[in-house]
Protein backbone atom coordinates (compact mmCIF):
# COMPACT_ATOMS: atom_id res chain seq x y z
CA UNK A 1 3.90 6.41 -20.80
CA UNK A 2 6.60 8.86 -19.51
CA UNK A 3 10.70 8.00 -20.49
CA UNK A 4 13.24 8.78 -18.31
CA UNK A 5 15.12 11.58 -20.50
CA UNK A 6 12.56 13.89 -21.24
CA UNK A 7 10.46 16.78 -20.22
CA UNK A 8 6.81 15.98 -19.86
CA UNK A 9 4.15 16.27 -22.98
CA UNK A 10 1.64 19.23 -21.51
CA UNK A 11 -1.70 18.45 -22.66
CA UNK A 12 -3.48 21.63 -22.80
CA UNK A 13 -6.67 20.04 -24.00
CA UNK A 14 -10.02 20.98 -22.90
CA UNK A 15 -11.91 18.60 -19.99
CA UNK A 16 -15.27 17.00 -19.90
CA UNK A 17 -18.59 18.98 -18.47
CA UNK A 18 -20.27 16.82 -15.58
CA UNK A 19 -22.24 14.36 -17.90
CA UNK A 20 -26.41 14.05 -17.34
CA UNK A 21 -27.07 10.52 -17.29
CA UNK A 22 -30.28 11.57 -18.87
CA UNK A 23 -28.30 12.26 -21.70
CA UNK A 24 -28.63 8.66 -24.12
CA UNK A 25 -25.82 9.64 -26.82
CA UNK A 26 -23.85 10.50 -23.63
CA UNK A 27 -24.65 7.11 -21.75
CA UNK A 28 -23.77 5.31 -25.11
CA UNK A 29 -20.19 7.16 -25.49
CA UNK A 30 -19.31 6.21 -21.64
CA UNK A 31 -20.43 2.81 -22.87
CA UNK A 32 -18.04 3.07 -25.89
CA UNK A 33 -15.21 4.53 -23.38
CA UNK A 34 -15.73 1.47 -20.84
CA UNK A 35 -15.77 -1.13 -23.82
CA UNK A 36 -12.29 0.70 -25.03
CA UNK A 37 -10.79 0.48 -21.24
CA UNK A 38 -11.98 -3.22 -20.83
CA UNK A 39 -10.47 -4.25 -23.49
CA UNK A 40 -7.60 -2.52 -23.85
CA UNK A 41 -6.84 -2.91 -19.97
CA UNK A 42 -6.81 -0.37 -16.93
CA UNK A 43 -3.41 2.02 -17.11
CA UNK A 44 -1.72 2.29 -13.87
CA UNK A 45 -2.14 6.47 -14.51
CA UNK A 46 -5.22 7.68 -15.18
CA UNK A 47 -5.47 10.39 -18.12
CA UNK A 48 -6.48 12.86 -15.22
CA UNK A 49 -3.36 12.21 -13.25
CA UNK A 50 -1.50 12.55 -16.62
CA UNK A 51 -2.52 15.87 -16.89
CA UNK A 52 -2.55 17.27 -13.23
CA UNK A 53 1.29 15.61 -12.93
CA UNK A 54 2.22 17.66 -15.88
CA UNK A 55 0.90 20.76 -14.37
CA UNK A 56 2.77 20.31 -11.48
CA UNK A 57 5.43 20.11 -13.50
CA UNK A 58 5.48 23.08 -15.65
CA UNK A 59 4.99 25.03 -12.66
CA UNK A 60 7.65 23.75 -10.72
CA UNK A 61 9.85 24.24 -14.04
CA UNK A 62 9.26 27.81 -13.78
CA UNK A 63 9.56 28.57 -10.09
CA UNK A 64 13.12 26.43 -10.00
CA UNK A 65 14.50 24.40 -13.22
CA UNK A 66 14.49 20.91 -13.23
CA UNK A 67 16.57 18.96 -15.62
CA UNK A 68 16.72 15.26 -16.18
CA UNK A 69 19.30 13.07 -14.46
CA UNK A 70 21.62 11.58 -17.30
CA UNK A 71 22.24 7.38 -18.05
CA UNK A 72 25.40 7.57 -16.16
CA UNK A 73 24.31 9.35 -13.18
CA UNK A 74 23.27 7.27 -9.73
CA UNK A 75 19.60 8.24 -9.71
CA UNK A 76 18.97 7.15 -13.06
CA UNK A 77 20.58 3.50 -12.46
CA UNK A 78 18.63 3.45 -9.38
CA UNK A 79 16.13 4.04 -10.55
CA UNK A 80 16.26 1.16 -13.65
CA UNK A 81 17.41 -1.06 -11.19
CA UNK A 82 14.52 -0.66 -8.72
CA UNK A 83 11.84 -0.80 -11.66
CA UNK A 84 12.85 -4.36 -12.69
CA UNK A 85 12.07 -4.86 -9.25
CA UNK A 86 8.13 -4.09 -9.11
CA UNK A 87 5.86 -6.94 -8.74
CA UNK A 88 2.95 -5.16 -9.24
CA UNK A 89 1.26 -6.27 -12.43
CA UNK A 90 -0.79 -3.23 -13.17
CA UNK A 91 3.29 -0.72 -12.36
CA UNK A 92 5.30 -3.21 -13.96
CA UNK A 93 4.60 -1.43 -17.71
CA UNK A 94 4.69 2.14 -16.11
CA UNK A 95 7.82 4.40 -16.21
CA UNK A 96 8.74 6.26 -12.95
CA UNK A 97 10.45 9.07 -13.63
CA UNK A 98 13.24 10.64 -11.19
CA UNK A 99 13.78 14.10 -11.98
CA UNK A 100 16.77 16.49 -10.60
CA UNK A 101 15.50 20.51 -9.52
CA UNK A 102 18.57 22.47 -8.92
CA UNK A 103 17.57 23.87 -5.77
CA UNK A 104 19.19 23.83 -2.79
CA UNK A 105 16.01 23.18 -0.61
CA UNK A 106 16.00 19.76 1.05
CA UNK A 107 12.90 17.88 -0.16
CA UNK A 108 11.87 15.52 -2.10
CA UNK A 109 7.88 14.19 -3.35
CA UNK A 110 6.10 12.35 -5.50
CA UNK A 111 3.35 14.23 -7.84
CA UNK A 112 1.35 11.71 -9.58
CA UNK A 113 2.01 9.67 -12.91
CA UNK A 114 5.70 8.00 -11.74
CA UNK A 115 6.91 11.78 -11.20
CA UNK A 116 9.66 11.58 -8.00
CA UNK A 117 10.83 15.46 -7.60
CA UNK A 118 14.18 15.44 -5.78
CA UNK A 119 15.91 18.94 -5.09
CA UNK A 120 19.74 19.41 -5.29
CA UNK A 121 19.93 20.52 -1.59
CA UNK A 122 18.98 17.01 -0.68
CA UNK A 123 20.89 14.97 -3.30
CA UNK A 124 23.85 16.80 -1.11
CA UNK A 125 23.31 15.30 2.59
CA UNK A 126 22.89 11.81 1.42
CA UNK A 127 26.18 9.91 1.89
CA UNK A 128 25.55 6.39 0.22
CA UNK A 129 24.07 4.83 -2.51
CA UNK A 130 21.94 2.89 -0.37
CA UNK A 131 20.18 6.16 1.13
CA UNK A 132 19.74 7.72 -2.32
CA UNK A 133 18.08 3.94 -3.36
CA UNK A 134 15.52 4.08 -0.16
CA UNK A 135 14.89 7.75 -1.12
CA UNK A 136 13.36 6.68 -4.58
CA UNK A 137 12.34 3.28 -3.19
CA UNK A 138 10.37 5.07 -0.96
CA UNK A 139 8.52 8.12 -3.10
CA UNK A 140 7.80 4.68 -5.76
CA UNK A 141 5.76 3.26 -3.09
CA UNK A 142 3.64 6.44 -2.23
CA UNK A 143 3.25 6.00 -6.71
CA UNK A 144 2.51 2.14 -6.56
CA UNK A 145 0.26 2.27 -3.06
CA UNK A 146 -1.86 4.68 -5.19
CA UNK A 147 -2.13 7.00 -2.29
CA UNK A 148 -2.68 10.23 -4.10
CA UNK A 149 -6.20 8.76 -5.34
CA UNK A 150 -6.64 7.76 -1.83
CA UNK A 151 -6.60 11.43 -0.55
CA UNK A 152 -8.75 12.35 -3.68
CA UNK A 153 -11.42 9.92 -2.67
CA UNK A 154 -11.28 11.63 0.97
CA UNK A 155 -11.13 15.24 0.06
CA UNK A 156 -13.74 15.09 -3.24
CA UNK A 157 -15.61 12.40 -2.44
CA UNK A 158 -15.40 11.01 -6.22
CA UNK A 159 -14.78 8.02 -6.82
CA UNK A 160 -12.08 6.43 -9.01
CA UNK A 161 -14.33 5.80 -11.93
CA UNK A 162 -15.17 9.44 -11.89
CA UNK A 163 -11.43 10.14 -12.21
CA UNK A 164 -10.53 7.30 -14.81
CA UNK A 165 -13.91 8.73 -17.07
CA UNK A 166 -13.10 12.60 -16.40
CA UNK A 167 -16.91 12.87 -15.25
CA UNK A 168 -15.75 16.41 -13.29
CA UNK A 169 -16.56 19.73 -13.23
CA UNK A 170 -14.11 22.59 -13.47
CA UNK A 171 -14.43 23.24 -9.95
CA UNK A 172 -13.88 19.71 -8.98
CA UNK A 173 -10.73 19.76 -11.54
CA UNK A 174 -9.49 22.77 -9.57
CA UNK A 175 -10.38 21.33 -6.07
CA UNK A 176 -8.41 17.76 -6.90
CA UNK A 177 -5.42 19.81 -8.24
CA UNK A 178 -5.46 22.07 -4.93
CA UNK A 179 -5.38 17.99 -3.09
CA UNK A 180 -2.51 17.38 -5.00
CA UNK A 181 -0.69 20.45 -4.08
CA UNK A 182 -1.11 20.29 -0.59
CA UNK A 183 -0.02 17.02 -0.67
CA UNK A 184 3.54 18.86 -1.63
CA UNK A 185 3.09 21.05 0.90
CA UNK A 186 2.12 19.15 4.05
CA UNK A 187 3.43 15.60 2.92
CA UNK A 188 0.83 12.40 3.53
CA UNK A 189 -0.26 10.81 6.08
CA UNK A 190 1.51 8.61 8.62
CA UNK A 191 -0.02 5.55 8.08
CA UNK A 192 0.63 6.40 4.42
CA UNK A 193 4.24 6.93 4.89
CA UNK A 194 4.34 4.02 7.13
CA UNK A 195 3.21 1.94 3.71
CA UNK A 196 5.43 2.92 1.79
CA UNK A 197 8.03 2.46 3.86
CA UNK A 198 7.38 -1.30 4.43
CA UNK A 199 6.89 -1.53 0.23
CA UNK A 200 10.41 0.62 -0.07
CA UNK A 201 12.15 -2.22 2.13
CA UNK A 202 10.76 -5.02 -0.11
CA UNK A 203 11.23 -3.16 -3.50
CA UNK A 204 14.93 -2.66 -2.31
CA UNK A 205 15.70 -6.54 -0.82
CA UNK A 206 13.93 -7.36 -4.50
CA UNK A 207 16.50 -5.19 -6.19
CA UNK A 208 19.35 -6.34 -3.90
CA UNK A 209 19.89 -2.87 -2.12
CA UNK A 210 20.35 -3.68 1.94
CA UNK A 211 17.23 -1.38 3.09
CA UNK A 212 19.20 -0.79 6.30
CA UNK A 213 20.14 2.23 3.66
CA UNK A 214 16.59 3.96 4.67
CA UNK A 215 16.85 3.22 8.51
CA UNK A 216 20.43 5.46 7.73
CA UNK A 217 18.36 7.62 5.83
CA UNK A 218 15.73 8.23 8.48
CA UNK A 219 18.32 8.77 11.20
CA UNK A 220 20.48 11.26 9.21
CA UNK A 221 17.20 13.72 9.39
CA UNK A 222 16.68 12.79 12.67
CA UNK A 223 20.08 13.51 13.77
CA UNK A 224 20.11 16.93 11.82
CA UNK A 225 16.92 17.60 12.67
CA UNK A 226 17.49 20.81 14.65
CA UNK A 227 18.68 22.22 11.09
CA UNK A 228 16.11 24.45 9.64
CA UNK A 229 16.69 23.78 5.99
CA UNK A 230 16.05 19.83 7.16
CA UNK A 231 12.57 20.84 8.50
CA UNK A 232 11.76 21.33 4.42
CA UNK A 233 12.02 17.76 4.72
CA UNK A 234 10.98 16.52 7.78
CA UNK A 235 7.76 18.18 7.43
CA UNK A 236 6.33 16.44 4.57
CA UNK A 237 7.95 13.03 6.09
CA UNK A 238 7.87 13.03 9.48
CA UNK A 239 9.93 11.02 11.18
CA UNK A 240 9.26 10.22 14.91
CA UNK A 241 11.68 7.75 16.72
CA UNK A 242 8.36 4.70 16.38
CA UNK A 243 9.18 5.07 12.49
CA UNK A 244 12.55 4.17 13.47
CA UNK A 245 11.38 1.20 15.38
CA UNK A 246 9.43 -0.21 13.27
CA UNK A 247 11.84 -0.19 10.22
CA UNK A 248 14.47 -1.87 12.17
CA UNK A 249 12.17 -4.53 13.58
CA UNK A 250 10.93 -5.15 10.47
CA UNK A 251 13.95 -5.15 8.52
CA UNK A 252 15.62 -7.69 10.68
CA UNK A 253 12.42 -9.99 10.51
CA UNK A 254 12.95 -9.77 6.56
CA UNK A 255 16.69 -10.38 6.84
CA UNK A 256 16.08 -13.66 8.75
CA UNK A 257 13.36 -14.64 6.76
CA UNK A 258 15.63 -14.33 3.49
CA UNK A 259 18.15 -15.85 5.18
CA UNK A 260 16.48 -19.14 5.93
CA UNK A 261 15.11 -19.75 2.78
CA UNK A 262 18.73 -19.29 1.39
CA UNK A 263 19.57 -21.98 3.64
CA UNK A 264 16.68 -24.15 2.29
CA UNK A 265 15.35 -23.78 6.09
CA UNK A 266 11.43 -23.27 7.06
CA UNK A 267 10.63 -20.18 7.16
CA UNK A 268 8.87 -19.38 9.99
CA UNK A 269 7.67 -15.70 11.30
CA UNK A 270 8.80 -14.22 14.37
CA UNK A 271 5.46 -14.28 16.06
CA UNK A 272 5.40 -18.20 15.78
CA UNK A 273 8.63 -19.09 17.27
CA UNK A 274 7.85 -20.69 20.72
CA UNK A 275 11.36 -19.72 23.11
CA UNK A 276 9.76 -21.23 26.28
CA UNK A 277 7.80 -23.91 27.52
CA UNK A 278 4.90 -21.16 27.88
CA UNK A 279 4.54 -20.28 24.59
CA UNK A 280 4.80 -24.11 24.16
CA UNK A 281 1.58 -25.16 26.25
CA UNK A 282 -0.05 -21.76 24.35
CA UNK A 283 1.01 -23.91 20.94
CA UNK A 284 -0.49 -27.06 22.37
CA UNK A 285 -3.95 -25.41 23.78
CA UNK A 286 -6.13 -24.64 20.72
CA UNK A 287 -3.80 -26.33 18.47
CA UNK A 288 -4.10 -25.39 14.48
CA UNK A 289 -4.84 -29.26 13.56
CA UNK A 290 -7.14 -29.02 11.61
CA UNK A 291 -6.99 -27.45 7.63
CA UNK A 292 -8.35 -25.42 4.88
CA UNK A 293 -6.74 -26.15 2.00
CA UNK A 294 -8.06 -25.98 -2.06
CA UNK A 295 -5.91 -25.13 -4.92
CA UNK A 296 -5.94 -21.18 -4.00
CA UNK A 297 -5.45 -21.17 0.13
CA UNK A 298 -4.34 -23.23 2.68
CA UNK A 299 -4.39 -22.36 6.36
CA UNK A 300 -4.87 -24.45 10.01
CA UNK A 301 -7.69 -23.53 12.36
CA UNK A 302 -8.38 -25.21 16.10
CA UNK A 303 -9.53 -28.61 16.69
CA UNK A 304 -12.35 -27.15 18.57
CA UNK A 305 -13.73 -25.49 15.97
CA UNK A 306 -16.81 -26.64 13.41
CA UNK A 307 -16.60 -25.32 9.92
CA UNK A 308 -20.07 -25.06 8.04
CA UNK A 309 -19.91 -23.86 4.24
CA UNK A 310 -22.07 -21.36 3.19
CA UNK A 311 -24.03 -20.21 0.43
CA UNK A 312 -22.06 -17.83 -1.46
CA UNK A 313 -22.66 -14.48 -1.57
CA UNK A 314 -22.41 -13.45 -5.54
CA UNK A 315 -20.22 -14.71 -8.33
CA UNK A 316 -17.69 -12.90 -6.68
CA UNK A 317 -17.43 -15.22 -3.64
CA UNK A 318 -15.26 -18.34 -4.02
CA UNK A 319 -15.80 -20.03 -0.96
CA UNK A 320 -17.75 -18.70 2.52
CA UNK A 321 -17.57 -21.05 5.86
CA UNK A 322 -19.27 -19.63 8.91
CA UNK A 323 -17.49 -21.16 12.01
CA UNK A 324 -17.84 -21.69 15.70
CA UNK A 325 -16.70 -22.80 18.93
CA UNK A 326 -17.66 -22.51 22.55
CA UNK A 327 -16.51 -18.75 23.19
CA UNK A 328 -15.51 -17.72 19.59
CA UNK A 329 -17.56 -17.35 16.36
CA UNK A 330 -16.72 -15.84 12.91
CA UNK A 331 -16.30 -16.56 8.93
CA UNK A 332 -13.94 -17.17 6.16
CA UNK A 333 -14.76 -15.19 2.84
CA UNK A 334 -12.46 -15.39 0.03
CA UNK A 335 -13.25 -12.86 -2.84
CA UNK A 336 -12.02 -12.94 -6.66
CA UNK A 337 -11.19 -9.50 -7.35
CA UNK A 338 -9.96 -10.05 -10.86
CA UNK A 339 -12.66 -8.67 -12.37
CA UNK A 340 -12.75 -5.07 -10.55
CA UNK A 341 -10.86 -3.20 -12.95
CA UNK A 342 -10.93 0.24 -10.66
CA UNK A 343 -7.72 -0.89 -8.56
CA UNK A 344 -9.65 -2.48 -5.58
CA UNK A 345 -7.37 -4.28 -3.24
CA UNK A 346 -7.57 -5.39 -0.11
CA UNK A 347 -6.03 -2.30 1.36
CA UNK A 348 -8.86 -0.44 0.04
CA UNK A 349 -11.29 -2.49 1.29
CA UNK A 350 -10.06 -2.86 4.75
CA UNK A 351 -9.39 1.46 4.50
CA UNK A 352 -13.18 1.82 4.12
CA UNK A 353 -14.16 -0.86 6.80
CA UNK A 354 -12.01 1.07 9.57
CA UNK A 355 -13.78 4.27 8.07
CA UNK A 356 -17.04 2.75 8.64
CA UNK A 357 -16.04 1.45 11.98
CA UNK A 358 -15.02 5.25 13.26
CA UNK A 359 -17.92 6.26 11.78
CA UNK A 360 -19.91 4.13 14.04
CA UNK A 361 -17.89 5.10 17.13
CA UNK A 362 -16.14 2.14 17.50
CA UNK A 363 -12.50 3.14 17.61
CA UNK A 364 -10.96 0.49 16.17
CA UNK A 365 -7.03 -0.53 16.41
CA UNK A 366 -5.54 -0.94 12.90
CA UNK A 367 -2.54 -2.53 12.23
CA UNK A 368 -0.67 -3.04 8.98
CA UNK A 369 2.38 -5.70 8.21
CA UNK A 370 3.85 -7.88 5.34
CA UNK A 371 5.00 -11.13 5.88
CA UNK A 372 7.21 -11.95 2.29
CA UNK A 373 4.02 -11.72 -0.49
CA UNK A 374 1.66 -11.32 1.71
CA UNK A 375 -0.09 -8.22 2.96
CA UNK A 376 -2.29 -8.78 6.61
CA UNK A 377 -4.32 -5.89 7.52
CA UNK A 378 -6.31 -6.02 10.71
CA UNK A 379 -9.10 -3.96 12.77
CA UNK A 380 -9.53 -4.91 16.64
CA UNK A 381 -12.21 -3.36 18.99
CA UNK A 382 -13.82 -3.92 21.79
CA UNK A 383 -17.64 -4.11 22.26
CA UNK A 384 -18.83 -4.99 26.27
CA UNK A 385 -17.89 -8.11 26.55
CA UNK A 386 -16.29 -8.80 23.32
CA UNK A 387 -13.31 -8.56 20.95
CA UNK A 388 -14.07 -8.09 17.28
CA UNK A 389 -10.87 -8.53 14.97
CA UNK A 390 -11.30 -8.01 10.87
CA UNK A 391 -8.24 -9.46 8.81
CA UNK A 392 -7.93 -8.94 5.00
CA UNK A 393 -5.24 -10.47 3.57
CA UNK A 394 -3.41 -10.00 -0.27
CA UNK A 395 -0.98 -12.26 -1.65
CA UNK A 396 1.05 -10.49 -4.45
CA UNK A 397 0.77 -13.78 -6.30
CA UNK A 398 -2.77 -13.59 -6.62
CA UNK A 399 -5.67 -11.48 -7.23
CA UNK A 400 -7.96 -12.78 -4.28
CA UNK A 401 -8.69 -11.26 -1.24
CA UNK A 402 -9.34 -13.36 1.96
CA UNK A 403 -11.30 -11.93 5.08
CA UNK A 404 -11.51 -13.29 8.35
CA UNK A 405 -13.76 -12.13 11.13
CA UNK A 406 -13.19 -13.26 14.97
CA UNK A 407 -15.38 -12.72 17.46
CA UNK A 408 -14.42 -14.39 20.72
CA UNK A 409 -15.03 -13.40 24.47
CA UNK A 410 -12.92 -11.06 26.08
CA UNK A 411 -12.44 -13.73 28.69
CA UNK A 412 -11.87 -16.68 26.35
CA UNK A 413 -8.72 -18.75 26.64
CA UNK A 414 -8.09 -18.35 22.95
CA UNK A 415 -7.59 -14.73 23.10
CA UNK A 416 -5.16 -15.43 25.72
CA UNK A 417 -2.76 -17.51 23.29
CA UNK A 418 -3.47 -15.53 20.66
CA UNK A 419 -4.80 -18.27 18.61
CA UNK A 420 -6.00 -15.70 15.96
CA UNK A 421 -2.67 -14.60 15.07
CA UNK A 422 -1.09 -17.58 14.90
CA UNK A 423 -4.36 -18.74 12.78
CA UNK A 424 -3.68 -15.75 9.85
CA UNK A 425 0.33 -16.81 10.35
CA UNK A 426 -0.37 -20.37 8.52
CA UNK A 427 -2.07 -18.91 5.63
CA UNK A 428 -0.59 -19.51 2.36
CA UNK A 429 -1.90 -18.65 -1.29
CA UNK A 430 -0.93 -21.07 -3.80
């Protein structure tokens, strides 16, 4: 575990040959290893990330020098302020780390193990508190989204346990170092920076920082962004006007939200408010009367619909139902993920359904929002005359993972009134 006024503990140590399974004393000390991790619980930073984070590190020591920012300084208060903040049960006993390279380039990243790297040059265009607090907000969530292994798992094709066991060879070390690197180079992805830009707006409404500070942030690079130092910046996190958009739009959704449940009010999302008498009839036709409730999940489906329990599918399943109606068919899977120790989510499981899906040619729309503690991710495509739609949905609250699947006509009525949204906007975990 890293504390915040120090220079990182280089471990110089040798790494792990690829390990023959035909080996037995080998297959009984990954036995040993696993017992040891099981019972001593999963670390947030693997031993490998450790060590590649505090390679990083020395070199960027040498090429500029960093120094640590002291207990009185903004960054550091931030940053104490915005840890007490993390929900996240596996981050919660993790230390991020915000460390200060006196440079004036105008960048800022996130190298592994809680490391945020922020360079002098941009510690001097930001003009509030609030914009330095979405800054760090924001590199926390690239740290807590895990999104570094995610770009491992795409580039090396190894999978987490690999990492977490250091079953590599040295060319694989060097290859997932190179990942890492480039990373600092040519920043994530969008959809990546997209995530944590929704977590950096909840982590700062958590610590009581108004996030409007990162829609200021955002604009003050888009504003300068004809400078050429800024482009250090606006590379690795680009910012097209959409990015913008959405962080205003969903911003103001949170604001209300917060804002009727300080007034004791229901809190009702955006998409389910009914301003005319057409959404109205839309409420009435197909309406959610009917509901699925036990002690972990409630939600309302149609009237129309018949619900059928099925068999589960391992010990993993809590509940199946297959259901059906005259132009729409689909299930309801809710899986207990509490005993997958690797960090599966339902991010990662819906990442490698829309891999498959491309994969298979079928193009699908993804979409990713947060409604308070609750994470909806959703895949939409179109196959002749249907509409397939895949939700997998995470409460923060609980380590279960719902699924829905839809498949309806393209012609059906309940497309129309978007009965499938406002199905996945009654779901609740207890």
């Amino acid at each position: 575990m890293f504390f915040k006024n120090h220079k990182l503990d280089i471990q110089k140590g040798s790494r792990r040959k690829y390990i023959s399974y035909f080996n037995i004393g080998t297959l009984m000390l990954l036995l040993l290893f696993f017992i040891v991790i099981m019972s001593s619980g999963v670390y947030a930073f693997s031993s490998y990330e450790r060590e590649t984070a505090a390679k990083l590190y020395e070199n960027l020591d040498e090429e500029y020098e960093i120094r640590e920012f002291r207990e009185d300084e903004d960054a550091y208060q931030i940053l104490e302020r915005l840890e007490k903040s993390i929900v996240e049960k596996k981050f919660r006993d993790e230390d991020f780390t915000v460390h200060h390279i006196n440079h004036e380039m105008i960048n800022a990243y996130y190298i592994g193990a809680g490391n945020i790297m922020i360079f002098d040059g941009l510690l001097k265009e930001l003009d509030t508190t609030e914009e330095l607090a979405a800054l760090i907000a924001h590199e926390i969530g690239h740290g807590v989204k895990e999104h570094l292994y995610e770009d491992l798992q795409r580039n090396v094709g190894l999978s987490v346990i690999n990492i977490l066991f250091n079953l590599i060879t040295d060319q694989q070390y060097q290859t997932m170092t190179n990942v890492f690197q480039n990373l600092i180079s040519r920043g994530y992805s969008r959809e990546q920076e997209e995530e944590a830009d929704i977590y950096a707006v909840d982590l700062m409404m958590r610590a009581d920082y108004d996030p409007q500070g990162l829609v200021d942030l955002m604009m003050l690079f888009k504003e300068k962004s004809m400078n050429v130092k800024l482009l250090e910046f606006t590379q690795t996190h680009p910012i097209p006007d959409s990015r913008i958009e959405y962080l205003n739009e969903y911003i103001a959704q949170k604001k209300r939200g917060q804002n009727r449940e300080n007034n004791k009010n229901e809190i009702v999302n955006s998409e389910q408010k009914m301003s005319s008498e057409k959404d109205f009839e839309e409420k009435e036709s197909f309406g959610l009367k009917k509901e699925l409730k036990n002690d972990i999940i409630n939600l309302n489906y149609p009237e129309e619909w018949n619900l059928e329990s099925q068999e589960k599918e391992n010990r993993r399943t809590v509940f199946k139902y297959s259901f059906s109606s005259k132009n729409t068919s689909g299930e309801f899977l809710l899986l207990d993920l509490s005993d997958k120790n690797f960090m599966e989510t339902a991010r990662k499981h819906y990442n490698y359904a829309a891999l498959t899906a491309e994969e298979e040619g079928k193009m699908p729309n993804k979409s990713i929002r947060k409604i308070n503690d609750l994470s909806i991710y959703r895949l939409q495509w179109a196959e002749s005359d249907q509409f397939f739609y895949e939700y997998y949905l995470e409460s923060e609250k609980s380590n279960k993972m719902l699924k829905i699947i839809f498949v309806s006509k393209k012609d059906s009525q309940e497309v129309k009134n978007s009965v499938f949204e406002r199905l996945i906007n009654t779901v609740e975990f207890n």
